[in-house]
C-alpha atoms as a PDB file:
ATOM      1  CA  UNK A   1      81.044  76.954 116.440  1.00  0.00           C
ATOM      2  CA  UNK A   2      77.174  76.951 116.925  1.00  0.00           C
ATOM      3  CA  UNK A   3      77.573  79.177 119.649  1.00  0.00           C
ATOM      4  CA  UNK A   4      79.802  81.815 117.642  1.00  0.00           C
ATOM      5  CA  UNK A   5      77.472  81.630 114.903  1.00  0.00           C
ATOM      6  CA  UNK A   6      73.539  82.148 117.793  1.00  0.00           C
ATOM      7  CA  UNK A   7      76.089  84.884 119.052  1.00  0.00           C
ATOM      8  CA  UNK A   8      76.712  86.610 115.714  1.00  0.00           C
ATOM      9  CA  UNK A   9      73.408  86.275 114.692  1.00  0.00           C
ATOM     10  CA  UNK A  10      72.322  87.984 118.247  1.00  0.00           C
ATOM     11  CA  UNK A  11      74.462  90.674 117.840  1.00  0.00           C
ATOM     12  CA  UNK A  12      73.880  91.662 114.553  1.00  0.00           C
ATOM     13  CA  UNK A  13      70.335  91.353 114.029  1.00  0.00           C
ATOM     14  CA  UNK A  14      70.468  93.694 117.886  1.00  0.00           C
ATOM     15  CA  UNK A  15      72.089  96.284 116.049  1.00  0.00           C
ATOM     16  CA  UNK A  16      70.591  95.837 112.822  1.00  0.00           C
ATOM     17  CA  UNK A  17      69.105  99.663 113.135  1.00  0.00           C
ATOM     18  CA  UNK A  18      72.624 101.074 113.866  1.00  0.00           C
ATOM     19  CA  UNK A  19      74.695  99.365 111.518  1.00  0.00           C
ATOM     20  CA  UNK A  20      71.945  99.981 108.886  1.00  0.00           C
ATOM     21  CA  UNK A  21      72.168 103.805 109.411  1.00  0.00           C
ATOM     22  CA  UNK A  22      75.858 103.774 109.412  1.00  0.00           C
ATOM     23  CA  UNK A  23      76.385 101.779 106.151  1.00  0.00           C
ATOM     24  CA  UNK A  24      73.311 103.216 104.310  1.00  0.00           C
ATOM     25  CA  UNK A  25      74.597 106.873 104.856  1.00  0.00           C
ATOM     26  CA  UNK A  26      77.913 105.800 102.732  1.00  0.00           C
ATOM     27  CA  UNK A  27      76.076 103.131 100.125  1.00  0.00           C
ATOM     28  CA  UNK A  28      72.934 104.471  99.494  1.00  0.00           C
ATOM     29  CA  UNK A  29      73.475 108.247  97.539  1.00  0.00           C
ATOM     30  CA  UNK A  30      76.233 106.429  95.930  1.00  0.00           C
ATOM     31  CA  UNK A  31      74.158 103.487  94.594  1.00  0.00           C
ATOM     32  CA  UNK A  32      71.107 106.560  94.262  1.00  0.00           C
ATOM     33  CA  UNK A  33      74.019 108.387  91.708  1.00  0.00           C
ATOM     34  CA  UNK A  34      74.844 104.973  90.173  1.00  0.00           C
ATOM     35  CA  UNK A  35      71.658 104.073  89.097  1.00  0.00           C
ATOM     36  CA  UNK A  36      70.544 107.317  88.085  1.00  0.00           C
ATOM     37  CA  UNK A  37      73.411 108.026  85.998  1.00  0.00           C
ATOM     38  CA  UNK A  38      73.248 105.026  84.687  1.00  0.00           C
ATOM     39  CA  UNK A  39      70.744 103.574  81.975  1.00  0.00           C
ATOM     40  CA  UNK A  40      70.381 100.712  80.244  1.00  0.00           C
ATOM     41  CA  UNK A  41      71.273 101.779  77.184  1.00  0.00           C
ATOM     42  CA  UNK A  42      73.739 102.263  74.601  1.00  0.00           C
ATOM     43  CA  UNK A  43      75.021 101.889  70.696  1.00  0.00           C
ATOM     44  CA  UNK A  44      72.716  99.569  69.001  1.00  0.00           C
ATOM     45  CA  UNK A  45      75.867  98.747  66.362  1.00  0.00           C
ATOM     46  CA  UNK A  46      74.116  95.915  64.311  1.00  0.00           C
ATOM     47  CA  UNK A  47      71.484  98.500  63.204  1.00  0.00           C
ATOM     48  CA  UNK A  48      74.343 100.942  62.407  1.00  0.00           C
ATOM     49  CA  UNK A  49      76.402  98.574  60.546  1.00  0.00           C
ATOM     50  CA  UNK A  50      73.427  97.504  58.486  1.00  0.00           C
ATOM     51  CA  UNK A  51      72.752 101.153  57.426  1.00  0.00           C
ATOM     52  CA  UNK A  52      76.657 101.280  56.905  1.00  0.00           C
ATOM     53  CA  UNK A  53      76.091  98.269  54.195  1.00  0.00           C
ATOM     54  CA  UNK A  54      73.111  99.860  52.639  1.00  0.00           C
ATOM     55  CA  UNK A  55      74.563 102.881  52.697  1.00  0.00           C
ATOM     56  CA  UNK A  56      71.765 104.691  53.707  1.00  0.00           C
ATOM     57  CA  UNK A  57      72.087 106.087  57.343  1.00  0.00           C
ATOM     58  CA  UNK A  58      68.968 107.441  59.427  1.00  0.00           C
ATOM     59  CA  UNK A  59      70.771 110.743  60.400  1.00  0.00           C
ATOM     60  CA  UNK A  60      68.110 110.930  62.949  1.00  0.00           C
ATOM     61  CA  UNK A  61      68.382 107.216  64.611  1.00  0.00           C
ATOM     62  CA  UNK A  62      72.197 108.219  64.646  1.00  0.00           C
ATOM     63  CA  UNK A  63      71.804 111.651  66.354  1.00  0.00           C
ATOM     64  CA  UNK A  64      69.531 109.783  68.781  1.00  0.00           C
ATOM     65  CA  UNK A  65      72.307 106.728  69.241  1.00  0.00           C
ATOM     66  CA  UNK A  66      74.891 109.173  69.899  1.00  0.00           C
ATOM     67  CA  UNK A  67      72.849 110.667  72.761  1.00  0.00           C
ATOM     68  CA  UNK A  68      71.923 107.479  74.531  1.00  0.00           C
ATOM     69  CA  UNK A  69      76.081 106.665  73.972  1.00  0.00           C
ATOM     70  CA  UNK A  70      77.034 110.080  76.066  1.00  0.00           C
ATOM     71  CA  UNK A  71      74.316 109.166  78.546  1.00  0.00           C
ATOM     72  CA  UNK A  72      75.953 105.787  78.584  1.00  0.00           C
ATOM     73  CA  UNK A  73      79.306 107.465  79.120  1.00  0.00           C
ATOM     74  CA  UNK A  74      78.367 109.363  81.997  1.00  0.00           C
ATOM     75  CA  UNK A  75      76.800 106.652  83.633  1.00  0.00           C
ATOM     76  CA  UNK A  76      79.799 104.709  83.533  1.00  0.00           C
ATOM     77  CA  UNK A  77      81.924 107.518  84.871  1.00  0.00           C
ATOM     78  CA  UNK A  78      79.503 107.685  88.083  1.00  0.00           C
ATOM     79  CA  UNK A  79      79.723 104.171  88.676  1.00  0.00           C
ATOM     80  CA  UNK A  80      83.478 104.518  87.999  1.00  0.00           C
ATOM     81  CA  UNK A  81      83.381 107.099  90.476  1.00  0.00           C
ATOM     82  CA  UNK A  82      80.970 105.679  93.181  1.00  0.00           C
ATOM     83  CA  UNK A  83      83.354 102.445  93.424  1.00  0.00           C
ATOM     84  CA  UNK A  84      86.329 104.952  93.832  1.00  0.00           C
ATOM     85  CA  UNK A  85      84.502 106.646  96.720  1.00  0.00           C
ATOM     86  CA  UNK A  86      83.454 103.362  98.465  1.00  0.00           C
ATOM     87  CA  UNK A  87      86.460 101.545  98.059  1.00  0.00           C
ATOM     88  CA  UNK A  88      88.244 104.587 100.297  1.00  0.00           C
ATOM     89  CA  UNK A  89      85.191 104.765 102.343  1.00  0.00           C
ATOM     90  CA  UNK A  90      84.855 100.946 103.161  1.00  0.00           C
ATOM     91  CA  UNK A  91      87.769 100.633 105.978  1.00  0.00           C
ATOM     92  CA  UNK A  92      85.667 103.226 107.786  1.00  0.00           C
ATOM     93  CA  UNK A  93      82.696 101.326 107.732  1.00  0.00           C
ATOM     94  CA  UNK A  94      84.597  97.904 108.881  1.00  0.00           C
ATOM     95  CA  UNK A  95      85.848 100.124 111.865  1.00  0.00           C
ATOM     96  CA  UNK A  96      82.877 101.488 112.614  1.00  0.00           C
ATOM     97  CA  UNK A  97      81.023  97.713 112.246  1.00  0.00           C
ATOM     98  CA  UNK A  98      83.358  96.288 114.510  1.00  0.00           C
ATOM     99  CA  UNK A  99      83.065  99.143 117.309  1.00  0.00           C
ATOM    100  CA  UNK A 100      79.051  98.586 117.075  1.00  0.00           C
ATOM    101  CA  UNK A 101      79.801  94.923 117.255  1.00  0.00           C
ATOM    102  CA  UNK A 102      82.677  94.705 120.095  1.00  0.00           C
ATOM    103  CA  UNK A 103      80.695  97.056 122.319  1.00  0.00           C
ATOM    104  CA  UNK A 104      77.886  95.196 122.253  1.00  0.00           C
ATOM    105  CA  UNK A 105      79.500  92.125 123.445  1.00  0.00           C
ATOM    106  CA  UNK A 106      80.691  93.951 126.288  1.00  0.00           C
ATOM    107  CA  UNK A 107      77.241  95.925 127.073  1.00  0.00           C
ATOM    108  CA  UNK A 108      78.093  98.977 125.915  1.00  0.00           C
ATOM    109  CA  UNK A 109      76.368 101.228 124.421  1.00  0.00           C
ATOM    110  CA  UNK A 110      77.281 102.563 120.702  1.00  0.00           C
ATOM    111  CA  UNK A 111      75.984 105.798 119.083  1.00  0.00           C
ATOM    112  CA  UNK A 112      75.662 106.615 115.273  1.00  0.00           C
ATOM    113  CA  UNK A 113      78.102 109.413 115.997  1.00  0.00           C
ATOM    114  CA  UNK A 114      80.476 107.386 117.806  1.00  0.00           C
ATOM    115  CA  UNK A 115      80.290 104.352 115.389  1.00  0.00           C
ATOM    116  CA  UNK A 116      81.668 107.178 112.581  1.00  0.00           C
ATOM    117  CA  UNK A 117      84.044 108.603 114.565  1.00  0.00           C
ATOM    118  CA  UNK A 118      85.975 105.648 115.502  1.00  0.00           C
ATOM    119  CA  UNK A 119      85.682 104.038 111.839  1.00  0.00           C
ATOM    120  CA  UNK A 120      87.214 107.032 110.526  1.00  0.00           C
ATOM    121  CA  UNK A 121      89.832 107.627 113.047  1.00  0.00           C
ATOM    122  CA  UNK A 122      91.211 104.535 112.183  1.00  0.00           C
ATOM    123  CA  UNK A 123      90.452 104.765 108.983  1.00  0.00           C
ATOM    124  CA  UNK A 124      94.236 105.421 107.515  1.00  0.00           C
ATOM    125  CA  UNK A 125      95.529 102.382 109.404  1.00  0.00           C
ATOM    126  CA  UNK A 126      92.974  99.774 108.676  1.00  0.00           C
ATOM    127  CA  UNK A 127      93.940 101.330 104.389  1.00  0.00           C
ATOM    128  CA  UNK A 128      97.663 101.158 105.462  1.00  0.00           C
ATOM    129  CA  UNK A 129      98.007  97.426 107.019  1.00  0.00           C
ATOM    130  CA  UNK A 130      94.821  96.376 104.637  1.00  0.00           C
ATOM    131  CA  UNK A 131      97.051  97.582 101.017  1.00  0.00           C
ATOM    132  CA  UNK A 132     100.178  95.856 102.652  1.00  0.00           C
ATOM    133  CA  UNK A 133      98.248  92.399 103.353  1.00  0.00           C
ATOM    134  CA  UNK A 134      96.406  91.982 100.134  1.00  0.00           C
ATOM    135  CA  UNK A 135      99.264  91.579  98.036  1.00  0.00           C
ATOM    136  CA  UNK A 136     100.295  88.534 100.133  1.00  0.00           C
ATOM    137  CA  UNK A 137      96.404  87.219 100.068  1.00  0.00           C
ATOM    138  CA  UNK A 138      96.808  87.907  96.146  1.00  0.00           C
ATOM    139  CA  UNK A 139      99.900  85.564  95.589  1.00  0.00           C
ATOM    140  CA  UNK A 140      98.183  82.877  97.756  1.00  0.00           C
ATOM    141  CA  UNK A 141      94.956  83.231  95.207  1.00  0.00           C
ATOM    142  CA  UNK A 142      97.148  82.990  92.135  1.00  0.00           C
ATOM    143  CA  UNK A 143      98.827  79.990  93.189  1.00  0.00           C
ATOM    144  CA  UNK A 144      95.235  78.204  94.011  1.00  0.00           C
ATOM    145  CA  UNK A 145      92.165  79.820  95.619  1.00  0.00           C
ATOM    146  CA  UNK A 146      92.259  77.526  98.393  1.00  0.00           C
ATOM    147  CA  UNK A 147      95.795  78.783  99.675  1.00  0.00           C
ATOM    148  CA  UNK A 148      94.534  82.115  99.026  1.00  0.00           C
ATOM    149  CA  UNK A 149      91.606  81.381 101.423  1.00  0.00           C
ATOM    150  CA  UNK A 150      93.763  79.814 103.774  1.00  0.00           C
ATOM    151  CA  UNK A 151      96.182  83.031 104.147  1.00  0.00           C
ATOM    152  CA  UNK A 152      92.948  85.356 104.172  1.00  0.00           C
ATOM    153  CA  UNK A 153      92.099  83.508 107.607  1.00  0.00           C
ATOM    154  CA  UNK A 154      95.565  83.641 109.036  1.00  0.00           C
ATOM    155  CA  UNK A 155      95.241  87.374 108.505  1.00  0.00           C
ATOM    156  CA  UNK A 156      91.588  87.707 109.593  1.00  0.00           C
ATOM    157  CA  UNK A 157      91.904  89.549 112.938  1.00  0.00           C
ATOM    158  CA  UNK A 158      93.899  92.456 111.048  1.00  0.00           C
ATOM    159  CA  UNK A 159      90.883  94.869 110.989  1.00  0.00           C
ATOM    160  CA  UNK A 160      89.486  94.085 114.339  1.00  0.00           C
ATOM    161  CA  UNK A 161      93.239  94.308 115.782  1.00  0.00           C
ATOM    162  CA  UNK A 162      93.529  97.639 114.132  1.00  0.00           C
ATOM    163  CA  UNK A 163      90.060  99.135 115.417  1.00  0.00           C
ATOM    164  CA  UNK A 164      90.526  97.535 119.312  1.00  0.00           C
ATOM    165  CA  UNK A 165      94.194  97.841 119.892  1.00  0.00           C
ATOM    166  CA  UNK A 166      94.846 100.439 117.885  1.00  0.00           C
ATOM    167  CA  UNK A 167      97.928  98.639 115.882  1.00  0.00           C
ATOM    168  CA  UNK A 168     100.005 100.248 113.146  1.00  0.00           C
ATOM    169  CA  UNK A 169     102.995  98.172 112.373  1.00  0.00           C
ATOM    170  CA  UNK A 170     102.069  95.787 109.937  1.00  0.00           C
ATOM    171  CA  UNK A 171     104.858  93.701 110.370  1.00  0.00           C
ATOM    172  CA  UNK A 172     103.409  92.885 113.851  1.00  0.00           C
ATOM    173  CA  UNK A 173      99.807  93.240 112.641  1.00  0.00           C
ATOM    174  CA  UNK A 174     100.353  90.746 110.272  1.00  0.00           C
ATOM    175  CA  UNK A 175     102.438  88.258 112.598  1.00  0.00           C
ATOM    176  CA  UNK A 176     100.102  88.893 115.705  1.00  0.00           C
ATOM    177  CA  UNK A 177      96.983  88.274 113.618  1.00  0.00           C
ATOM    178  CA  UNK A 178      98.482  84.928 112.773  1.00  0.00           C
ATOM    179  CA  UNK A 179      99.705  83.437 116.026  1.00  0.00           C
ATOM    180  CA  UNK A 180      96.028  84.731 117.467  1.00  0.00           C
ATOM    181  CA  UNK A 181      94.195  82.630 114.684  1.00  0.00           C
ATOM    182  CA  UNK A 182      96.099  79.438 115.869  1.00  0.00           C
ATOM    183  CA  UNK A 183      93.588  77.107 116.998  1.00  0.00           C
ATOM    184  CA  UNK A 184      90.743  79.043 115.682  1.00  0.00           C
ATOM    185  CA  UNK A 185      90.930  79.019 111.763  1.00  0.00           C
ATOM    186  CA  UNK A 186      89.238  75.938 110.861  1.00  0.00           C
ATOM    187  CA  UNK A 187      86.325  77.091 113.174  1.00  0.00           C
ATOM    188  CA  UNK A 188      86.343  80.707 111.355  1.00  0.00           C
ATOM    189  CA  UNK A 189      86.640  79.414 108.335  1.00  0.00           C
ATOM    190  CA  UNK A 190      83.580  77.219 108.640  1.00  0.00           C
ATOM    191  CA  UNK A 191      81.270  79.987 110.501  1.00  0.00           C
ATOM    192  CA  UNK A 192      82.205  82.410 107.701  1.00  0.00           C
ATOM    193  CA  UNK A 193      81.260  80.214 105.203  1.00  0.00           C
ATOM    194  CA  UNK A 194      78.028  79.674 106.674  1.00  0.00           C
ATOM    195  CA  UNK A 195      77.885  83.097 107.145  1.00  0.00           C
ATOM    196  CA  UNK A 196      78.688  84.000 103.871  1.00  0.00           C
ATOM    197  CA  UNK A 197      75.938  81.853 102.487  1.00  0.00           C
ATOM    198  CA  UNK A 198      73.235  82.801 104.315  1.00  0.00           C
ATOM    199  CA  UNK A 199      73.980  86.954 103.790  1.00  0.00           C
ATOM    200  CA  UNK A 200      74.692  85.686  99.474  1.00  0.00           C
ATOM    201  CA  UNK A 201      70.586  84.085 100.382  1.00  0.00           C
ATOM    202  CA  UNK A 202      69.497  86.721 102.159  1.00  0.00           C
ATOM    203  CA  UNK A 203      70.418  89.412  99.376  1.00  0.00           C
ATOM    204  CA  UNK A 204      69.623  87.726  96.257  1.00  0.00           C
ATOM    205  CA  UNK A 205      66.002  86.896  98.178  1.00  0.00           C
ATOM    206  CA  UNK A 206      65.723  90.689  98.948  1.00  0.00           C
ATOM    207  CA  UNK A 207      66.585  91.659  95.155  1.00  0.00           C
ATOM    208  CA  UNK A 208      64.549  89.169  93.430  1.00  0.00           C
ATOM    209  CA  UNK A 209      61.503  90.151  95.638  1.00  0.00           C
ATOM    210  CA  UNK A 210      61.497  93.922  94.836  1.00  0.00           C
ATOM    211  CA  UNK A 211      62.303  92.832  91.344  1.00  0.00           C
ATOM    212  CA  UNK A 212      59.614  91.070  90.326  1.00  0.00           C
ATOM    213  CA  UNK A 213      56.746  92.943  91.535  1.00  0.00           C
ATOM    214  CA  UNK A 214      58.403  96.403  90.721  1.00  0.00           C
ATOM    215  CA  UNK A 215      60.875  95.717  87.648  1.00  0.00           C
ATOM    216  CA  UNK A 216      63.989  97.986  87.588  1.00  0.00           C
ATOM    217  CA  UNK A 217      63.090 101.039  88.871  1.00  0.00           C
ATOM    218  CA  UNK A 218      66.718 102.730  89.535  1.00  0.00           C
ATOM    219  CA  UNK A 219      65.127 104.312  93.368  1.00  0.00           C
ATOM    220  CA  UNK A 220      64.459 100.358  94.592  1.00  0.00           C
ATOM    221  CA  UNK A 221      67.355  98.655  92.646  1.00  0.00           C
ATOM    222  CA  UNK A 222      69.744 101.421  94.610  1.00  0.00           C
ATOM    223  CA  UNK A 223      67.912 100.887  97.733  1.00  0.00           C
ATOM    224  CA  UNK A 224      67.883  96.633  97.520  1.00  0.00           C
ATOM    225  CA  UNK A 225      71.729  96.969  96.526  1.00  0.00           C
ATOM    226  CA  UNK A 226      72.080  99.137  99.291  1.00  0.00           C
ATOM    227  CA  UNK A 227      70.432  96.980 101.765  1.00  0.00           C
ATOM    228  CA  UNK A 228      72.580  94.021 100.281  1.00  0.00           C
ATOM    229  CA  UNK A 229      75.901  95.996 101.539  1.00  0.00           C
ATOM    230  CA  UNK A 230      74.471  95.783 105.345  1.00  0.00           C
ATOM    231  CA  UNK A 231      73.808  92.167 104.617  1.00  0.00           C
ATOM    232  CA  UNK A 232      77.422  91.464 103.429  1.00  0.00           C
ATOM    233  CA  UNK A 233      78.680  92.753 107.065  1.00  0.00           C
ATOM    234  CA  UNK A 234      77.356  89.603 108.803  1.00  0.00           C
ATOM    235  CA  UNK A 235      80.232  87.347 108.347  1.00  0.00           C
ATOM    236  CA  UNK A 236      82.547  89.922 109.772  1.00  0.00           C
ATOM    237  CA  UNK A 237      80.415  89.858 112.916  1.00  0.00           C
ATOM    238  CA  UNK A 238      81.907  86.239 114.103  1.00  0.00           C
ATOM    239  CA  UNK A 239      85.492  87.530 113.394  1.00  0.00           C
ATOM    240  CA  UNK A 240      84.987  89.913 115.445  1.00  0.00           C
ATOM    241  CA  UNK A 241      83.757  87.015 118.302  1.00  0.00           C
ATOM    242  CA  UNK A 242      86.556  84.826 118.017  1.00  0.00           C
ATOM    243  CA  UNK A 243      88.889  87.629 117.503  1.00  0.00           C
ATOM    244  CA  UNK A 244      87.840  89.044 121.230  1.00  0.00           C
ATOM    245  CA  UNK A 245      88.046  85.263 122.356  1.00  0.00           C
ATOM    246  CA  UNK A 246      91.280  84.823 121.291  1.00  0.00           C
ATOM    247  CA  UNK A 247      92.762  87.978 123.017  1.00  0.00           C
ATOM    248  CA  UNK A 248      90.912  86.915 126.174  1.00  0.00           C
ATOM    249  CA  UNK A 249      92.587  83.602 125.707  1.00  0.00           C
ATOM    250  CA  UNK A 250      96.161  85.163 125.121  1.00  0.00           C
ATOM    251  CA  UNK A 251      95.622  87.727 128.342  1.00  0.00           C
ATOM    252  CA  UNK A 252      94.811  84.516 130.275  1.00  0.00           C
ATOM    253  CA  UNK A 253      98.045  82.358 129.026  1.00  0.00           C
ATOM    254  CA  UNK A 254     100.520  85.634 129.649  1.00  0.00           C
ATOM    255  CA  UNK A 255      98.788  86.003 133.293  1.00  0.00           C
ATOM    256  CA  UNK A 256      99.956  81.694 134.036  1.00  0.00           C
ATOM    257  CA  UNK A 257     102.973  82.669 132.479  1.00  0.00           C
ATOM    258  CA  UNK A 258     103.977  85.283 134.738  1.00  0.00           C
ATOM    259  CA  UNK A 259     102.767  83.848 137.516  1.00  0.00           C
ATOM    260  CA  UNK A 260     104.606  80.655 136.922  1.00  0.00           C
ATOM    261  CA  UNK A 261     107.984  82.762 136.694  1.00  0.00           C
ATOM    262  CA  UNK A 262     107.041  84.148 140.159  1.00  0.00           C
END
C-alpha cells in the first residue's frame, strides 16, 4: 500500500497545474456567485418580536430587515443553484481527473482540452451507472455506515471503468467493478482513508490560513473553497492505481487461461 499511496502522491502533485485548471474552471465562478450572492445576514427576529411586544415598531429598522431578508433570499437561491450546476458538472470532472491521472501512469501526455473533452464525453454514463449505484450504497449506509462503506469499495472502480473502457451496462459495471476489487479492497480502503485525511488536513490548513490574516472576504473564501475541491480529488487518484492494476492483473489471468486450454 505504501507504494500506491508515493505513486498517488507522484502523480497528483505532477499534475497539480492541470487538474487545478480543469476543476477551478467549473468550482471557482460558481463558489465566486455563491459568495457574492450570499451575505451573512438576515432577519434579526428577537429585535422584531420585542418591538411586536412593545408595540412600537421602527418602520425604518423593518424596511431595512426586509432588505437584508431578500438579499438573504437570493443568496440562497445562488447557492441553491451553484450546487445544482456542480452536482451535474462533477461526473465530468471525475472523467476528466481520471484521464489526467491514467495517462500519466502510462507517459502520456494530457492537455486541458483533452482532459474536458473526455470528462464530458462520458459524462452521461458515469451520471447513468453513478444514479443506479448510489441507491444500493444508500441502503448499505442506512443499515450501518460501515456496510455502507464496505459496498462503496466493492463499487469503487465504476467511474474509472466507465472513463477507460468505456462501459454502459450497469448491470455489468456494477458486477465487473466487484469481482475486480477482490483482493484489493482492504488495501483501498486503507489508502483512501489515509488519503482522505490528509486532503480533510490539507484544506482546513489552507482555509484557516487565509482566514485569519484576511477574515471573510467572499473573493478568498471562494477561492480557498475552490482550492479545497482540487484537494478532495486526491483520494480518487489511488483508485485509479489499483483500478489499472487490477485490469493488468485480470488481462494476465485470461492470457494463462487461454493458454492453458491450448
Amino acid at each position: 500500500m505504501s507504494d500506491k499511496l508515493t505513486e498517488a502522491f507522484r502523480l497528483y502533485f505532477h499534475n497539480i497545474v492541470l487538474i487545478g485548471a480543469v476543476i477551478l474552471t467549473i468550482y471557482l465562478p460558481l463558489n465566486l456567485a455563491s459568495e457574492a450572492a450570499s451575505p451573512s445576514i438576515g432577519f434579526d427576529m428577537t429585535e422584531f418580536q420585542r418591538q411586536l411586544e412593545k408595540g412600537d415598531i421602527d418602520p425604518e429598522y423593518f424596511l431595512n430587515n426586509m432588505s437584508n431578508m431578500n438579499r438573504f433570499g437570493v443568496g440562497a437561491g445562488v447557492r441553491i443553484l451553484s450546487g445544482l450546476i456542480l452536482m451535474l458538472l462533477a461526473p465530468a470532472l471525475m472523467g476528466a481527473f481520471i484521464h489526467i491521472i491514467a495517462n500519466s501512469r502510462q507517459g502520456l501526455e494530457t492537455t486541458y482540452k483533452s482532459a474536458f473533452q473526455t470528462g464530458f464525453q462520458f459524462w452521461w454514463k458515469m451520471m447513468w451507472v453513478q444514479v443506479l449505484a448510489f441507491p444500493i450504497v444508500a441502503i448499505g449506509t442506512l443499515f450501518c455506515i460501515i456496510p455502507g462503506i464496505l459496498v462503496g469499495i466493492y463499487f469503487a472502480f465504476i467511474p474509472a471503468m466507465v472513463i477507460l473502457e468505456g462501459a454502459d451496462n450497469p448491470v455489468d459495471v456494477l458486477s465487473r467493478s466487484t469481482q475486480l476489487t477482490r483482493g484489493y479492497r482492504w488495501e483501498l480502503l486503507g489508502a483512501l482513508i489515509i488519503l482522505g485525511i490528509v486532503s480533510v488536513t490539507l484544506s482546513m490548513a489552507i482555509e484557516i490560513s487565509a482566514f485569519f490574516p484576511f477574515g471573510e472576504i467572499f473573493v478568498l473564501k471562494a477561492l480557498t473553497s475552490s482550492i479545497s475541491s482540487v484537494i478532495g480529488y486526491l483520494p480518487l487518484t489511488v483508485v485509479v492505481l489499483y483500478y489499472m492494476d487490477a485490469r493488468i492483473a485480470e488481462a494476465e489471468a485470461e492470457t494463462k487461461a487461454g493458454m492453458a486450454m491450448e
